[in-house]
Protein backbone atom coordinates (compact mmCIF):
# COMPACT_ATOMS: atom_id res chain seq x y z
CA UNK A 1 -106.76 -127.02 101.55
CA UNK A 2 -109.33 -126.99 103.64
CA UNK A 3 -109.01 -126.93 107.87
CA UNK A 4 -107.31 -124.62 110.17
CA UNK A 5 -103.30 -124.29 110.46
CA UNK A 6 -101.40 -122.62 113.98
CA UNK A 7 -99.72 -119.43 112.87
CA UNK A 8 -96.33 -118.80 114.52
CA UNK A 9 -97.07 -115.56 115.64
CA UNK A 10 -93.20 -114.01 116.82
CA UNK A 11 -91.77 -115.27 113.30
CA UNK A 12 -94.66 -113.59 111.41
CA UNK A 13 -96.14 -110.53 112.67
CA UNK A 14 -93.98 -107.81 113.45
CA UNK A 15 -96.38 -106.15 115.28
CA UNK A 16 -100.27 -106.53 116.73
CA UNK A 17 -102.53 -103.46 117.22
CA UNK A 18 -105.96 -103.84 118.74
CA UNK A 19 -108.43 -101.54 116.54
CA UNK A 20 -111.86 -102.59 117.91
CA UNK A 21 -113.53 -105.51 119.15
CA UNK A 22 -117.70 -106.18 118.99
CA UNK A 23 -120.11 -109.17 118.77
CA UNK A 24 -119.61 -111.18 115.59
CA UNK A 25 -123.12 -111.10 113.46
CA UNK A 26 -124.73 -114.33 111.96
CA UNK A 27 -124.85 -113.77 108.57
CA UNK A 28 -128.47 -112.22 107.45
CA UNK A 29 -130.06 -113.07 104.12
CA UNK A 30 -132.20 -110.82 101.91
CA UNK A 31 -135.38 -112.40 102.92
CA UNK A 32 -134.24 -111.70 106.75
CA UNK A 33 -133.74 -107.85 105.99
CA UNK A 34 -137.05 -107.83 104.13
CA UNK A 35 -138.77 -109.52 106.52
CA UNK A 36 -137.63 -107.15 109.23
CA UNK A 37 -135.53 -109.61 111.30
CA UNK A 38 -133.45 -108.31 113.32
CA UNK A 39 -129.46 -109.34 113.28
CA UNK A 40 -128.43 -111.65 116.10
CA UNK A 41 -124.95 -112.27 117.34
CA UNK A 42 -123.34 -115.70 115.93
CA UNK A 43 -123.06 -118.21 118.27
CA UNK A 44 -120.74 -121.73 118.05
CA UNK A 45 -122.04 -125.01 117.52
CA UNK A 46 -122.26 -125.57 121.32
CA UNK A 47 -123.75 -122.20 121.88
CA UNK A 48 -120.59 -119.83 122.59
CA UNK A 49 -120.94 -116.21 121.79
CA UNK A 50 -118.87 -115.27 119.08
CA UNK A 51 -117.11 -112.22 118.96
CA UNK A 52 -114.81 -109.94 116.38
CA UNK A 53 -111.47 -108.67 117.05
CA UNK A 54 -109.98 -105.81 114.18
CA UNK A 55 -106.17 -106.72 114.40
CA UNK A 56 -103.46 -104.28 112.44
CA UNK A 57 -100.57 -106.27 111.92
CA UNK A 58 -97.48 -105.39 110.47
CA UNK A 59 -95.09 -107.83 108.68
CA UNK A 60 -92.69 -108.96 105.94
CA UNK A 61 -93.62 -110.82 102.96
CA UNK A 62 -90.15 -112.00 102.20
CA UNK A 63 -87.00 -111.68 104.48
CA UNK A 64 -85.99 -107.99 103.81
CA UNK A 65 -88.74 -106.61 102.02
CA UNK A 66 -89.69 -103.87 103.34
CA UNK A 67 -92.71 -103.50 106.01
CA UNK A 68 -96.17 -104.49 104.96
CA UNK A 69 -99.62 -103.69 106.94
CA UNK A 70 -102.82 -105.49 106.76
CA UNK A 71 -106.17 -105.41 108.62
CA UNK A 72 -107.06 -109.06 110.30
CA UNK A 73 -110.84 -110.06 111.31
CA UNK A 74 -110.37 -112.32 113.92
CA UNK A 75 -112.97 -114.69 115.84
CA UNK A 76 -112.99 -115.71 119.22
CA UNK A 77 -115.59 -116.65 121.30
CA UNK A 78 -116.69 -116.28 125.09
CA UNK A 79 -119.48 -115.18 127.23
CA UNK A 80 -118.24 -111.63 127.00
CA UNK A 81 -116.22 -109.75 125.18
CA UNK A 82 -112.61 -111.48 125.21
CA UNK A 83 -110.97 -107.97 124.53
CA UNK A 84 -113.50 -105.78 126.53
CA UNK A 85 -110.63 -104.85 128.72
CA UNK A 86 -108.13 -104.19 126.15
CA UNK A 87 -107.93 -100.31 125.35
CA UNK A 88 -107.03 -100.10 122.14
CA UNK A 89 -103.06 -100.80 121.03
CA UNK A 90 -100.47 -103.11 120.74
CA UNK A 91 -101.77 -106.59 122.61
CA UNK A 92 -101.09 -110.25 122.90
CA UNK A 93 -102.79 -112.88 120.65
CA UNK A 94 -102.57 -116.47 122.29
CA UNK A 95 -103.75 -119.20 119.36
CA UNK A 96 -104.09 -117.51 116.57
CA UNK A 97 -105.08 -119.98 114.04
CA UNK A 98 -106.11 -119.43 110.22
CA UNK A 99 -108.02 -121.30 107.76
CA UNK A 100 -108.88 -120.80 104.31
CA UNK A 101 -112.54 -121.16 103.13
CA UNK A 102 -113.37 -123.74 99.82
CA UNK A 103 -113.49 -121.62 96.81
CA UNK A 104 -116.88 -122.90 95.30
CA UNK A 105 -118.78 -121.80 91.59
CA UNK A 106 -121.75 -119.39 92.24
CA UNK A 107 -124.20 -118.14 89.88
CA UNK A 108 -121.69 -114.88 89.76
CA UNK A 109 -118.59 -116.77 89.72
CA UNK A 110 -116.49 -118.14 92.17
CA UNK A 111 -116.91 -116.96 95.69
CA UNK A 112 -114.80 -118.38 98.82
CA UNK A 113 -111.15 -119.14 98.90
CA UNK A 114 -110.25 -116.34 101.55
CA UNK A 115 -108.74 -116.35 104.71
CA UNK A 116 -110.42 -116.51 108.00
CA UNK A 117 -108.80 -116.29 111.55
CA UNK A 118 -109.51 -117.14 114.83
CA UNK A 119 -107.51 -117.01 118.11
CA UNK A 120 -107.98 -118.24 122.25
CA UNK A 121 -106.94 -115.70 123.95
CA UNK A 122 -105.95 -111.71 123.88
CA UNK A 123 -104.47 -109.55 126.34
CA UNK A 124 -102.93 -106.06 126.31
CA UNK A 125 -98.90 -106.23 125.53
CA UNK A 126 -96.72 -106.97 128.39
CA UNK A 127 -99.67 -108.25 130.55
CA UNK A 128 -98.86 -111.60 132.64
CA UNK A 129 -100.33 -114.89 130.32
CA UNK A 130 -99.43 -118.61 130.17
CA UNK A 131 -96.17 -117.93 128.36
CA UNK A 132 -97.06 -119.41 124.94
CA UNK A 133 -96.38 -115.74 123.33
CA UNK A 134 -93.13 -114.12 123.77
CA UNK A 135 -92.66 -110.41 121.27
CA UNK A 136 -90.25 -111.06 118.91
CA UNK A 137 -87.37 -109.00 120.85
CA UNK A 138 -87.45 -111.59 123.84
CA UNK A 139 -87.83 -114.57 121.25
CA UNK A 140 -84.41 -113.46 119.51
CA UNK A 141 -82.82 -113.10 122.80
């Protein structure tokens, strides 16, 4: 399957917790490390910084399962830092999004098929946004 799908957020993540967020490295090959180039923040096709937020999210795999956690990469991009004013803790993802990279054979077997994820916007929890999130107690009520 290849392109991007929207991920309903309050009907799959039981929580959000904002580890850590940094610039987002473009990849560096062998020959760059032996040739002493230094790594360089990835940047979009139209030149937009990108940057990398460390999500913990808590959910459940099947309806009363019980609690599952997971550590989510997630790419957004911006001038600055789109969560250099969230402390760390429970925040707000706005367009979370998630595709799955093309597995494809490589001389050590098959590499790709995993799932990358990229979002718009973050904020801390309970901060003021457009209303597209709501936290799951507010979207049952």
């Amino acid at each position: 399957m290849a392109g991007m799908i929207a991920v309903d957020i309050t009907n799959t993540f039981s929580s959000l917790f904002l580890l850590g967020s940094g610039p987002r490295m473009r990849f560096q090959t062998a020959a760059d490390r032996a040739n002493g180039i230094a790594p360089e923040q990835d940047r979009t096709r139209d030149g937009q910084l990108k940057w990398e937020l460390n999500l913990a999210v808590t959910f459940h795999s099947l309806p009363g399962s019980r609690i599952q956690s997971e550590v989510l990469s997630v790419t957004l991009t911006g001038s600055t830092d789109p969560a250099g004013s969230c402390p760390p803790g429970p925040v707000e993802v706005e367009g979370l999004r998630c595709g799955l990279s093309a597995p494809e054979m490589g001389e050590r077997g098959i590499r790709g098929g995993k799932l990358w994820w990229q979002a718009d916007r973050v904020r801390p929890f309970g901060t003021p946004g457009n209303g597209s999130y709501k936290p799951k107690a507010e979207a049952a009520a």
